[in-house]
C-alpha atoms as a PDB file:
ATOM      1  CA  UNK A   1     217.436  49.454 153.727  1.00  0.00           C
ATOM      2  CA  UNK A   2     220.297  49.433 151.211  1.00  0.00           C
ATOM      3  CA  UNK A   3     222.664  47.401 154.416  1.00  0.00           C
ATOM      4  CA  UNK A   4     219.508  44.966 154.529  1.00  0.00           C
ATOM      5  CA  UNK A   5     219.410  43.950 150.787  1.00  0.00           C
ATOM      6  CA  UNK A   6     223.470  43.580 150.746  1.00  0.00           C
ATOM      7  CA  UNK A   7     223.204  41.476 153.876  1.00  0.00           C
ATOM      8  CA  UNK A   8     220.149  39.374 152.493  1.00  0.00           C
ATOM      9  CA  UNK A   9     222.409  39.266 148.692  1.00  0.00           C
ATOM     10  CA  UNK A  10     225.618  37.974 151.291  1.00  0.00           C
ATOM     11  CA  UNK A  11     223.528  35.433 152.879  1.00  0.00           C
ATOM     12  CA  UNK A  12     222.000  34.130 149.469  1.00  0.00           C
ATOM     13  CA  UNK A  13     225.494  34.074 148.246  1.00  0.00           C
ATOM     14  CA  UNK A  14     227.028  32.211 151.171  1.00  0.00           C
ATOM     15  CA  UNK A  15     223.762  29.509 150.959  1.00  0.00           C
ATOM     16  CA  UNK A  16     224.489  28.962 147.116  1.00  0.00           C
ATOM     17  CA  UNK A  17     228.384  28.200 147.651  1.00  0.00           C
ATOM     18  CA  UNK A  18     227.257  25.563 150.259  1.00  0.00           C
ATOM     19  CA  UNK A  19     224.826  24.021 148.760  1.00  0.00           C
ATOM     20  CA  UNK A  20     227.172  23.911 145.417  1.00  0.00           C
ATOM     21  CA  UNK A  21     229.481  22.614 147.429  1.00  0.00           C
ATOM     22  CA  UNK A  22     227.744  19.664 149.263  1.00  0.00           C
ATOM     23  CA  UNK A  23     229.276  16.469 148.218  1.00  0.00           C
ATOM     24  CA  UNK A  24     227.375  13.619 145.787  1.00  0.00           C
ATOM     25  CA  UNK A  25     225.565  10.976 147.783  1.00  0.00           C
ATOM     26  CA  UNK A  26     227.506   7.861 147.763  1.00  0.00           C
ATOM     27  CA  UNK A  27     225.450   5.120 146.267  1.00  0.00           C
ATOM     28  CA  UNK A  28     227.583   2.669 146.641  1.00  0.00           C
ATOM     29  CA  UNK A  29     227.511   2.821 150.596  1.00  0.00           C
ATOM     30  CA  UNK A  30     224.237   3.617 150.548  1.00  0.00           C
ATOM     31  CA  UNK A  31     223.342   0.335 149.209  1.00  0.00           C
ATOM     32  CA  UNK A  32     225.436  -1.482 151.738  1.00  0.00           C
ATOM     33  CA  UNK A  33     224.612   0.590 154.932  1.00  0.00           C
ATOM     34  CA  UNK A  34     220.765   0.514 154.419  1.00  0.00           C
ATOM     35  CA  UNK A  35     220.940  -3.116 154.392  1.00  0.00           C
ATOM     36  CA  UNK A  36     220.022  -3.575 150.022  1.00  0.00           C
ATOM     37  CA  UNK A  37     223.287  -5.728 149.976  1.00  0.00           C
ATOM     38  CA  UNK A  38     221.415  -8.609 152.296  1.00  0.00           C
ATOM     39  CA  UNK A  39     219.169  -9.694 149.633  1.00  0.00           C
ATOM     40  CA  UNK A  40     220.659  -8.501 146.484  1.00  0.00           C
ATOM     41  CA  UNK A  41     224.173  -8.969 147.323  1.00  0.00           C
ATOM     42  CA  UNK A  42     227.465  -7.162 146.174  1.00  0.00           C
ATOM     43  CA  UNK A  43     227.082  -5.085 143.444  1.00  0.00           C
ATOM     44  CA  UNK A  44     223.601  -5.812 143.178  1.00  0.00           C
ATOM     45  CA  UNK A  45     224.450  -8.696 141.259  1.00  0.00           C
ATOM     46  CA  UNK A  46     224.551 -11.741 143.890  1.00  0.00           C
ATOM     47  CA  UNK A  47     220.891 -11.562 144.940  1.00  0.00           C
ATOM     48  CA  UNK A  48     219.780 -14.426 147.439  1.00  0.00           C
ATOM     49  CA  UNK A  49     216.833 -16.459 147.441  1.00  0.00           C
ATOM     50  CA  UNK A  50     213.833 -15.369 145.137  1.00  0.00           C
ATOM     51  CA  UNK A  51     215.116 -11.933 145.266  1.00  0.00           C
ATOM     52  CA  UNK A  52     215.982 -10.471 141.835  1.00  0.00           C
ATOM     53  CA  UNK A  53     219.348  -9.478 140.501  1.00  0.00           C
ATOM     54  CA  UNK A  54     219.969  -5.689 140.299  1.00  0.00           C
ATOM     55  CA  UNK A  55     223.185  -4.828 138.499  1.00  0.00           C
ATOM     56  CA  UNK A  56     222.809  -2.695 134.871  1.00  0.00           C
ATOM     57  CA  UNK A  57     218.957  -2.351 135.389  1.00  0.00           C
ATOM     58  CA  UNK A  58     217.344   0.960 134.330  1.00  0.00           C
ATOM     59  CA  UNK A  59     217.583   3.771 136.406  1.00  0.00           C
ATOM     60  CA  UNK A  60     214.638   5.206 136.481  1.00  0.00           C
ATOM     61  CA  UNK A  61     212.658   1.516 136.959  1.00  0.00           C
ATOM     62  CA  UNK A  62     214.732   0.962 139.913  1.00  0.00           C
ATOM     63  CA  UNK A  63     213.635   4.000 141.350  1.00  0.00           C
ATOM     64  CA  UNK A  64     210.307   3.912 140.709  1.00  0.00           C
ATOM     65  CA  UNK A  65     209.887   0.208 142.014  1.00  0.00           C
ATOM     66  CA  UNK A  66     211.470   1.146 145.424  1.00  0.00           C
ATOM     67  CA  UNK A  67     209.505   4.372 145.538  1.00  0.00           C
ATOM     68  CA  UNK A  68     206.398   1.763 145.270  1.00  0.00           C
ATOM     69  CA  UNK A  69     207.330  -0.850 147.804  1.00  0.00           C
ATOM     70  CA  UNK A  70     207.888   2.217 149.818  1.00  0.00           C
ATOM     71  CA  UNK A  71     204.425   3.217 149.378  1.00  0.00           C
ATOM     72  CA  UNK A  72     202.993  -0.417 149.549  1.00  0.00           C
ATOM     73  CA  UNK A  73     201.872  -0.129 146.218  1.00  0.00           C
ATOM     74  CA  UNK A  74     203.816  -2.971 144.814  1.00  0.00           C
ATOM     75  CA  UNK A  75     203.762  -6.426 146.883  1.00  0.00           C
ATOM     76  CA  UNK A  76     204.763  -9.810 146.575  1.00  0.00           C
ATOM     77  CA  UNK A  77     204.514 -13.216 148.549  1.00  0.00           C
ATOM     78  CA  UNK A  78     200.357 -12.730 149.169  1.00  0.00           C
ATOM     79  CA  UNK A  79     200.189 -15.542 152.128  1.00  0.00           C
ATOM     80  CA  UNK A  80     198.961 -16.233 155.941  1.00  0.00           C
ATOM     81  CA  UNK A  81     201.723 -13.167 156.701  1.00  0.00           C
ATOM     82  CA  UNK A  82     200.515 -10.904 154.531  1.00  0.00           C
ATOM     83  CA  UNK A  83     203.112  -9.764 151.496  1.00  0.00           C
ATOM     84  CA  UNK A  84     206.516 -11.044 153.088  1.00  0.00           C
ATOM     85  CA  UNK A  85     208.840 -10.853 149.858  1.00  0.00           C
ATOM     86  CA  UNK A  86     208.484  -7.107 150.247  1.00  0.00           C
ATOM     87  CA  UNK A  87     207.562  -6.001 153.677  1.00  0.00           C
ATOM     88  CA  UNK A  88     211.149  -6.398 154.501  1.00  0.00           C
ATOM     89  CA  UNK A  89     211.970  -3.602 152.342  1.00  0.00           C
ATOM     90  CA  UNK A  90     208.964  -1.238 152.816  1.00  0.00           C
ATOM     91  CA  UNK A  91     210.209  -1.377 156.616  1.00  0.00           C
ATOM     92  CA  UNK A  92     213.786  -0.079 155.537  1.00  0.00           C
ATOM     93  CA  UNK A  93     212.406   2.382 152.425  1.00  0.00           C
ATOM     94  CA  UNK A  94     211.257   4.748 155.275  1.00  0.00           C
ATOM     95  CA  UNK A  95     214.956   4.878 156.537  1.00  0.00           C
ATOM     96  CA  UNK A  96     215.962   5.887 153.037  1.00  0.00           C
ATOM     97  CA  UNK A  97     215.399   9.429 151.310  1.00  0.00           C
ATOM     98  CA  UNK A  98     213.938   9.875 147.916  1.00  0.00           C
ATOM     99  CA  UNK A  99     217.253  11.223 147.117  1.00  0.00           C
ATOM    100  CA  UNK A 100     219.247   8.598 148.636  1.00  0.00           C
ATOM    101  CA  UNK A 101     216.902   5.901 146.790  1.00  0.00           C
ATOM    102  CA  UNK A 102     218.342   7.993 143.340  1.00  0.00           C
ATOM    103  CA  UNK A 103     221.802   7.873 144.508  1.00  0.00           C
ATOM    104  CA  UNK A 104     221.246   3.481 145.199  1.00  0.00           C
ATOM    105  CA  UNK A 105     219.475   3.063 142.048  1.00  0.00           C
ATOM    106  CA  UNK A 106     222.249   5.272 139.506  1.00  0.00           C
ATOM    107  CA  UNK A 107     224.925   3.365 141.473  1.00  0.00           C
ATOM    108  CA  UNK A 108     223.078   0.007 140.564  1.00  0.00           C
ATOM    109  CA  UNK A 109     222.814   0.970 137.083  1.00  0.00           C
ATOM    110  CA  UNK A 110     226.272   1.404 136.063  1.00  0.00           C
ATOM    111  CA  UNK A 111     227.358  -2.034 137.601  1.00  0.00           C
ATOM    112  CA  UNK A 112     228.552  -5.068 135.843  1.00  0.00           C
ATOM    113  CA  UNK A 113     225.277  -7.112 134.761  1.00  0.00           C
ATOM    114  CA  UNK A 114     225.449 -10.199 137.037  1.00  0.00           C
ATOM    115  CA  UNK A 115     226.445 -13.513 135.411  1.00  0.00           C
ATOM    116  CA  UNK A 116     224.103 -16.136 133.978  1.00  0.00           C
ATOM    117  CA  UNK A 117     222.910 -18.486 136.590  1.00  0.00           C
ATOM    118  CA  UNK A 118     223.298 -21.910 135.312  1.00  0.00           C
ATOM    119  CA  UNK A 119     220.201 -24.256 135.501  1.00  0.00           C
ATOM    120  CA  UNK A 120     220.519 -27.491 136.410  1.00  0.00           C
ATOM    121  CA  UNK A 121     219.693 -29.867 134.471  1.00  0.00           C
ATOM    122  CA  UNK A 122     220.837 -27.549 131.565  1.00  0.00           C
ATOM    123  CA  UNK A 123     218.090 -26.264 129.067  1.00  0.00           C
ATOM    124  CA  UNK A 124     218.997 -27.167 125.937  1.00  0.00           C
ATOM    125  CA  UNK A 125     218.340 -25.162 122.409  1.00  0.00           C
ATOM    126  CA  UNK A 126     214.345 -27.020 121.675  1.00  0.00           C
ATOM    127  CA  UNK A 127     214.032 -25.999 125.198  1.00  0.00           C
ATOM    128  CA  UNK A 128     215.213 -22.608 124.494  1.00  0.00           C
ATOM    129  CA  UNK A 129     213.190 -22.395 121.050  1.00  0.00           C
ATOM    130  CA  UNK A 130     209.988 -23.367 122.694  1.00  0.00           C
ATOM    131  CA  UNK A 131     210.715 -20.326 125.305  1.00  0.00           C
ATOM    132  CA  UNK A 132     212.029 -17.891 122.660  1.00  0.00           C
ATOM    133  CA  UNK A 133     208.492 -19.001 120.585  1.00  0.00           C
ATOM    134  CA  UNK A 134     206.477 -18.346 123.935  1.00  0.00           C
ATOM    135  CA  UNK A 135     208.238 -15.183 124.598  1.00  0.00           C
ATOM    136  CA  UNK A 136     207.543 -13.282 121.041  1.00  0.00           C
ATOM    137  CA  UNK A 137     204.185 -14.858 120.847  1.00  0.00           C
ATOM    138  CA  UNK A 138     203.049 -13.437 124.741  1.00  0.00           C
ATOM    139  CA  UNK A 139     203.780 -10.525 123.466  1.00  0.00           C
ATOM    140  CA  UNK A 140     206.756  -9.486 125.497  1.00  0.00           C
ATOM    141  CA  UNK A 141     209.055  -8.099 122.988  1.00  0.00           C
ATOM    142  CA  UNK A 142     206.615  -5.832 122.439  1.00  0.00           C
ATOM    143  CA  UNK A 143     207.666  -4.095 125.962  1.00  0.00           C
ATOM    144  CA  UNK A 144     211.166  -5.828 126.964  1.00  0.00           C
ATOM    145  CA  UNK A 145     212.815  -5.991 123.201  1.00  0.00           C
ATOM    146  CA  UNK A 146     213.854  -8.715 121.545  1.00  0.00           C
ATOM    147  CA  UNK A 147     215.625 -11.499 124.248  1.00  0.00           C
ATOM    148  CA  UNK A 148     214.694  -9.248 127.251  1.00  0.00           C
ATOM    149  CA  UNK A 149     217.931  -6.806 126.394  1.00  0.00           C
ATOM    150  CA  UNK A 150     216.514  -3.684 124.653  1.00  0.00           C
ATOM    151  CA  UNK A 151     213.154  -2.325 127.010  1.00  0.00           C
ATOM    152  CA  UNK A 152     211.126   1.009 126.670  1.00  0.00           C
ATOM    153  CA  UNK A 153     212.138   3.533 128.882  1.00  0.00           C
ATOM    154  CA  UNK A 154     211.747   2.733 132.497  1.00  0.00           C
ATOM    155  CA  UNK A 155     211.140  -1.177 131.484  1.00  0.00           C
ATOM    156  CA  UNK A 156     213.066  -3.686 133.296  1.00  0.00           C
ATOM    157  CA  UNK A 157     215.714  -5.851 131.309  1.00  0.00           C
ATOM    158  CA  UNK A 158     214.724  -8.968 131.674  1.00  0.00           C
ATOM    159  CA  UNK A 159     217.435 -11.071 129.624  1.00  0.00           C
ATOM    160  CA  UNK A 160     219.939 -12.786 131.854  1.00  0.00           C
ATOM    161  CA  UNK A 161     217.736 -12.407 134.976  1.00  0.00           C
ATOM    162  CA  UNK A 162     217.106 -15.221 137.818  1.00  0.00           C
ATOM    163  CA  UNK A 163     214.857 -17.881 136.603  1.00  0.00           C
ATOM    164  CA  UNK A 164     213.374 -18.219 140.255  1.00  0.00           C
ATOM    165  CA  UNK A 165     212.810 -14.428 139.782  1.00  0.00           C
ATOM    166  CA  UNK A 166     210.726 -14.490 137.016  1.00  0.00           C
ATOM    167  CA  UNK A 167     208.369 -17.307 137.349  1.00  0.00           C
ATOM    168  CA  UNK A 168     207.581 -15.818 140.430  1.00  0.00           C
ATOM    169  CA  UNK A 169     206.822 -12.388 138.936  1.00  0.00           C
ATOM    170  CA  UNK A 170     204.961 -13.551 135.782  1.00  0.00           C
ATOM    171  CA  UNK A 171     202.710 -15.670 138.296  1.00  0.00           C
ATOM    172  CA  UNK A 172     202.197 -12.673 140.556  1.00  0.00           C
ATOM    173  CA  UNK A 173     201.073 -10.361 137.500  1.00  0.00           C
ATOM    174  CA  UNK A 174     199.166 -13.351 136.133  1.00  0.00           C
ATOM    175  CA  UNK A 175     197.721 -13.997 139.418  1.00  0.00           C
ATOM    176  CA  UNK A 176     196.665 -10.165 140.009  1.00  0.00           C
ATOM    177  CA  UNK A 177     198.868 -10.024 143.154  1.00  0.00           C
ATOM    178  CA  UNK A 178     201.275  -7.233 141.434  1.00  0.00           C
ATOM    179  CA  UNK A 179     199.645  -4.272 140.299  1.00  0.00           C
ATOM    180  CA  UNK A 180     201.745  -1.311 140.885  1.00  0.00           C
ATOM    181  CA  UNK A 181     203.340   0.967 137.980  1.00  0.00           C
ATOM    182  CA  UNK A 182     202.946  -0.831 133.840  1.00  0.00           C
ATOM    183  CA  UNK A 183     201.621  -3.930 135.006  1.00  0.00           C
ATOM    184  CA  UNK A 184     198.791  -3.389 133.804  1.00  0.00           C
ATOM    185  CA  UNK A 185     199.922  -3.019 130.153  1.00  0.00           C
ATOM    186  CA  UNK A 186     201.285  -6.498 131.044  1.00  0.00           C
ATOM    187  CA  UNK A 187     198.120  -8.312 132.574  1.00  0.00           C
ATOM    188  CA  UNK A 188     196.292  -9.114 129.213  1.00  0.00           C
ATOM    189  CA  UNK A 189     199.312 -10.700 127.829  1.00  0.00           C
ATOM    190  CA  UNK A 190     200.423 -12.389 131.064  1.00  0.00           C
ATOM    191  CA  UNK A 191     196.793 -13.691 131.474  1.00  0.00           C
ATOM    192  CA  UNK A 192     197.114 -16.033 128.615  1.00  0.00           C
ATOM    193  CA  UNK A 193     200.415 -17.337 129.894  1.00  0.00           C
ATOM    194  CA  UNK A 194     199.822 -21.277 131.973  1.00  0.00           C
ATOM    195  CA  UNK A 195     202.442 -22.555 134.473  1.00  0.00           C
ATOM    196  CA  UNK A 196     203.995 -24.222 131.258  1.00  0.00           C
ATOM    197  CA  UNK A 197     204.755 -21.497 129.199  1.00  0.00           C
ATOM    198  CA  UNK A 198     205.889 -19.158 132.182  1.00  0.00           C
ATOM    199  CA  UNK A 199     208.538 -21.944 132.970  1.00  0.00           C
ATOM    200  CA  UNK A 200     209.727 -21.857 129.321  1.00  0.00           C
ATOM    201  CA  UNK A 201     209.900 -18.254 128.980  1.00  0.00           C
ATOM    202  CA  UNK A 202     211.983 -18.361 132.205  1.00  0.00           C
ATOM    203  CA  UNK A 203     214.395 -20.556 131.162  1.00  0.00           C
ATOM    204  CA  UNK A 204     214.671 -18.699 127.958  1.00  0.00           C
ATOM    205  CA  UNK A 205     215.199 -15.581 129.236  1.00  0.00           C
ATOM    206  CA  UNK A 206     217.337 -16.420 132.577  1.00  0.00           C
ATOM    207  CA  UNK A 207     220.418 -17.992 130.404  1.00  0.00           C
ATOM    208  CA  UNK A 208     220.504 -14.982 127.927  1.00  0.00           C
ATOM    209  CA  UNK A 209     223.940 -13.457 128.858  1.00  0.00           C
ATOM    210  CA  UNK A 210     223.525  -9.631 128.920  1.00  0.00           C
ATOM    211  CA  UNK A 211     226.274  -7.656 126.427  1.00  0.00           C
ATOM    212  CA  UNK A 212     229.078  -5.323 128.328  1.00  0.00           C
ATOM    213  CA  UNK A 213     228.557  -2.239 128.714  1.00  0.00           C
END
């Protein structure tokens, strides 16, 4: 009996040390080899298309977004072929462990915040004013902090973000299309929000140059 219990101890031991020992997932290479870097670029922060910028988000939002468009809970594109934007994704999510989804979405955190994507013509400051005014009156800063930079926990920053990017989400939570997570919060607020003021609250917000951290 006594040999069994010092055997069992010596095994429990041995398992410990390894798993102690067992390196960090690489985030970094996770986010290339699973095939993130094709839409959202290097560093998160050369995103293609309407794809959104990743760099210096929150942690824990990243996370939780892939962990839904993993589970089909949040979609995007609603058309003839059904929710492309996302299904893309959701087909790679199930090559990609919740753990390994952590590793991607710390790495993506601590990266440089991407640079501001000049719109062309260039928005000048009434322009900017009448977005700012649309902004704080929608009621966003109530969630996102004042110019998109300071969010709740597990909010998305949405200062210095593509343009493209956000008219297309604020339409997709307007248009009851996105649903997953703290949308909801957002829907009676984004329900009041017309093509017009979306626009201006895009260009706003999309040429707000995030701080360094």
């Amino acid at each position: 009996m006594l040999r069994t219990l010092v055997g069992l101890a010596a095994v429990t031991l041995i398992s410990s040390a390894a798993l102690a020992e067992e390196p960090a997932l690489d985030g970094k290479a996770l986010f290339a080899t699973k095939s993130c870097v094709a839409c959202h670029g290097r560093g998160g922060a050369k995103a293609i298309q309407v794809f959104p910028d990743l760099a210096g988000q929150d942690s824990k939002y990243l996370l939780e977004q892939m962990e839904a468009i993993a589970k089909g809970d949040r979609v995007s594109g609603n058309d003839a072929r059904g929710y492309p934007r996302t299904q893309g994704m959701k087909d790679i999510m199930h090559l990609v462990s919740t753990a390994e989804r952590a590793a991607i979405a710390d790495y993506l955190a601590k990266e440089p915040a991407p640079k501001i994507r000049p719109i062309d013509p260039p928005i000048d400051d009434a322009r900017k004013a009448e977005g700012k005014d649309a902004y704080v009156k929608g009621g966003c800063q109530t969630c996102h902090g004042a110019d998109g930079l300071k969010p709740l926990a597990a909010h998305p920053l949405l200062g210095g973000m593509k343009r493209e990017y956000l008219v297309l989400q604020m339409t997709e939570i307007r248009d009851g299309i996105r649903q997953n997570g703290k949308v909801k919060t957002m829907l009676p607020f984004a329900k009041k929000l017309d093509d017009a003021k979306i626009a201006a609250i895009a260009d706003y917000l999309s040429q707000i140059e995030r701080p360094a951290k």
